[in-house]
Structure formats: C-alpha cells, structure tokens
Protein backbone atom coordinates (compact mmCIF):
# COMPACT_ATOMS: atom_id res chain seq x y z
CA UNK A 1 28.75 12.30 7.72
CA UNK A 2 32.02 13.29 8.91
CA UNK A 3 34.85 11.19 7.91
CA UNK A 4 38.56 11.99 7.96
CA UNK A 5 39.95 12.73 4.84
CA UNK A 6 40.28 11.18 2.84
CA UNK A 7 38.16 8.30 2.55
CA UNK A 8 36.68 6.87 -0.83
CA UNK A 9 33.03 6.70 -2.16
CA UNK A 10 32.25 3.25 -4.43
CA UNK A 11 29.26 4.78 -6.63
CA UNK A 12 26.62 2.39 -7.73
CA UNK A 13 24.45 3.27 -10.75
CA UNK A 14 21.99 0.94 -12.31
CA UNK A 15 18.54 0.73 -14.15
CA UNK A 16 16.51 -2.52 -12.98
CA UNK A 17 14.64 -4.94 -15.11
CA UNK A 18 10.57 -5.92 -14.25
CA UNK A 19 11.28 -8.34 -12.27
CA UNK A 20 12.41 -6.83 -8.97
CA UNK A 21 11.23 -9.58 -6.69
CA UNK A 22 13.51 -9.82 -3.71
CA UNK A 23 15.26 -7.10 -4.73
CA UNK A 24 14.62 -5.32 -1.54
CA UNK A 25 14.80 -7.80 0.82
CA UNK A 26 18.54 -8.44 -0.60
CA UNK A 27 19.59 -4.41 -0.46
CA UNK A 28 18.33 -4.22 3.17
CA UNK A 29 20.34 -7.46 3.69
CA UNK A 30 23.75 -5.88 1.66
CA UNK A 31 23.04 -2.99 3.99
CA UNK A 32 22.98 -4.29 7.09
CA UNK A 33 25.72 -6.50 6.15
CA UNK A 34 28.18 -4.05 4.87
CA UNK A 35 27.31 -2.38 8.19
CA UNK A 36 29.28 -4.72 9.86
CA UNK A 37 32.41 -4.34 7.50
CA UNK A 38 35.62 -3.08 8.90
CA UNK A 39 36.11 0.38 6.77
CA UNK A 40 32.63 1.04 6.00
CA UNK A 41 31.55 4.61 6.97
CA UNK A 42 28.37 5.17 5.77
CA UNK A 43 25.76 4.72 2.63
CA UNK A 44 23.02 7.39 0.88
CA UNK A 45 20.52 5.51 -1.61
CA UNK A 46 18.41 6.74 -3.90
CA UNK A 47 15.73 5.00 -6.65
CA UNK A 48 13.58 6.33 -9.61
CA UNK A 49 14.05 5.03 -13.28
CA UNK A 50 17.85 4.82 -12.39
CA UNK A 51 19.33 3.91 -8.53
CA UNK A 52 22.10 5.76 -7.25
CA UNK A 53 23.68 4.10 -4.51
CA UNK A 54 26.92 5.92 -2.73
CA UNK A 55 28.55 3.72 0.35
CA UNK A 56 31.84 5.38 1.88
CA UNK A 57 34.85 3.51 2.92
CA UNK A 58 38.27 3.78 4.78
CA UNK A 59 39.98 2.71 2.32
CA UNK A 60 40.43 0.75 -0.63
CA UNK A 61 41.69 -2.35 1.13
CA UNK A 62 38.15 -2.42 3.02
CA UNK A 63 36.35 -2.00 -0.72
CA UNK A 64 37.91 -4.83 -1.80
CA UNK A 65 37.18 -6.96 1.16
CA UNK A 66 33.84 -6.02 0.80
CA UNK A 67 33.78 -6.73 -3.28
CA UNK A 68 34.98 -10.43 -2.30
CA UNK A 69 32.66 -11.14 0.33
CA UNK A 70 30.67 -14.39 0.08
CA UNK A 71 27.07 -12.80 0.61
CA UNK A 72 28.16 -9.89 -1.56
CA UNK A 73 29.48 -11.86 -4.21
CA UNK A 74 25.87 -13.83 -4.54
CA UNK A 75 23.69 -10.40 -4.63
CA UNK A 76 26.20 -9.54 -7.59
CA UNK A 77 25.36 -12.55 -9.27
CA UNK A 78 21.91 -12.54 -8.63
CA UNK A 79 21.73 -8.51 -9.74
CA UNK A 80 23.32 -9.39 -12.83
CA UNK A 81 21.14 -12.53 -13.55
CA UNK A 82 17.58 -11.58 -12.13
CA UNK A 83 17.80 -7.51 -11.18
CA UNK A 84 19.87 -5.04 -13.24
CA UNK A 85 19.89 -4.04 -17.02
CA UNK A 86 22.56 -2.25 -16.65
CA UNK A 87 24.87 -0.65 -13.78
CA UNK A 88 27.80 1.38 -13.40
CA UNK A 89 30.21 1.37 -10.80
CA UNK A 90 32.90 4.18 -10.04
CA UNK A 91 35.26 4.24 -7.11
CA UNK A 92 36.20 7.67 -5.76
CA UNK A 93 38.56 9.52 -3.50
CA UNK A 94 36.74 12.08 -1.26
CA UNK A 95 39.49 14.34 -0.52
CA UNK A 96 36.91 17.41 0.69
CA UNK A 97 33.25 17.80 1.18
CA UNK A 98 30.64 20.57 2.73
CA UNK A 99 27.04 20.85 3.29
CA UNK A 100 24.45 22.92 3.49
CA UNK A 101 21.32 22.72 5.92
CA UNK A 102 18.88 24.82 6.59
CA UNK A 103 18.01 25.43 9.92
C-alpha cells in the first residue's frame, strides 16, 4: 500500500464471544462498505484468539464519517451486544512506513 503521507491507521483489537453467528457475513459487509467511503485507503485483517483489524484513511474527517455511518453504527451495536468481549480501538498517524518482500 502506498499512500501519501501522512494518512492515519484506526486499529481494531478485540476478543469475540461463542456466539459468532453472522459475524462474518457483517465484516465482509463493513468491508465492502467502507470500500466505498471517501478517504478509505486500504484494510489488513487478521483473527486467532484476538482480531487485529488495521483500515487506513485520508484523514480524520473521513474516520469520522465512517464512525457515524448508519450501517456502521448497527455492526457496532450488534458487536457490542452479540460479538465482542472486549475490543480496543486506537487511531494513528502513519507519518512513514517500509516493507520488506522477498523476491
């Protein structure tokens, strides 16, 4: 991913309950809807005993427009009530990054 910087990363940590029924269905559908967000630049996802989401934004104008949107604001709901034990979210400014890959 290469973004000008900087940009900011909204880190989302969480442990899930048992019941996890819909729970993909509704990330896939976050996903493709935060797609379509003006600011979003991208999203890396990762799940064992604790989930690690990381989506990248423009700004922090297009986080908050994203925090407040309708859909959004029902998965949050429904995480809190149905999904998540716990989660942790932290809102970062990315003012460098490198990679490695081997070729």
């Amino acid at each position: 991913m290469t973004n000008d910087k900087p940009y900011y990363a909204v880190i989302f940590t969480s442990t899930q309950t048992e019941n996890t029924e819909g729970y993909t269905e509704m990330a896939d559908e976050m996903e493709s809807l935060a797609k379509k967000q003006n600011g979003f630049l991208g999203i890396d996802s990762a799940r064992n005993e604790v989930g690690i989401t990381v989506s990248y934004w423009k700004d922090l104008e297009a986080i908050k427009n994203w925090k407040a949107n309708t859909a959004h604001l029902f998965a949050q709901q429904k995480g809190r009530n149905e999904w998540y034990n716990w989660y942790n979210v932290k809102i970062c400014k990315v003012e460098r990054e490198y990679e490695f890959l081997k070729s």
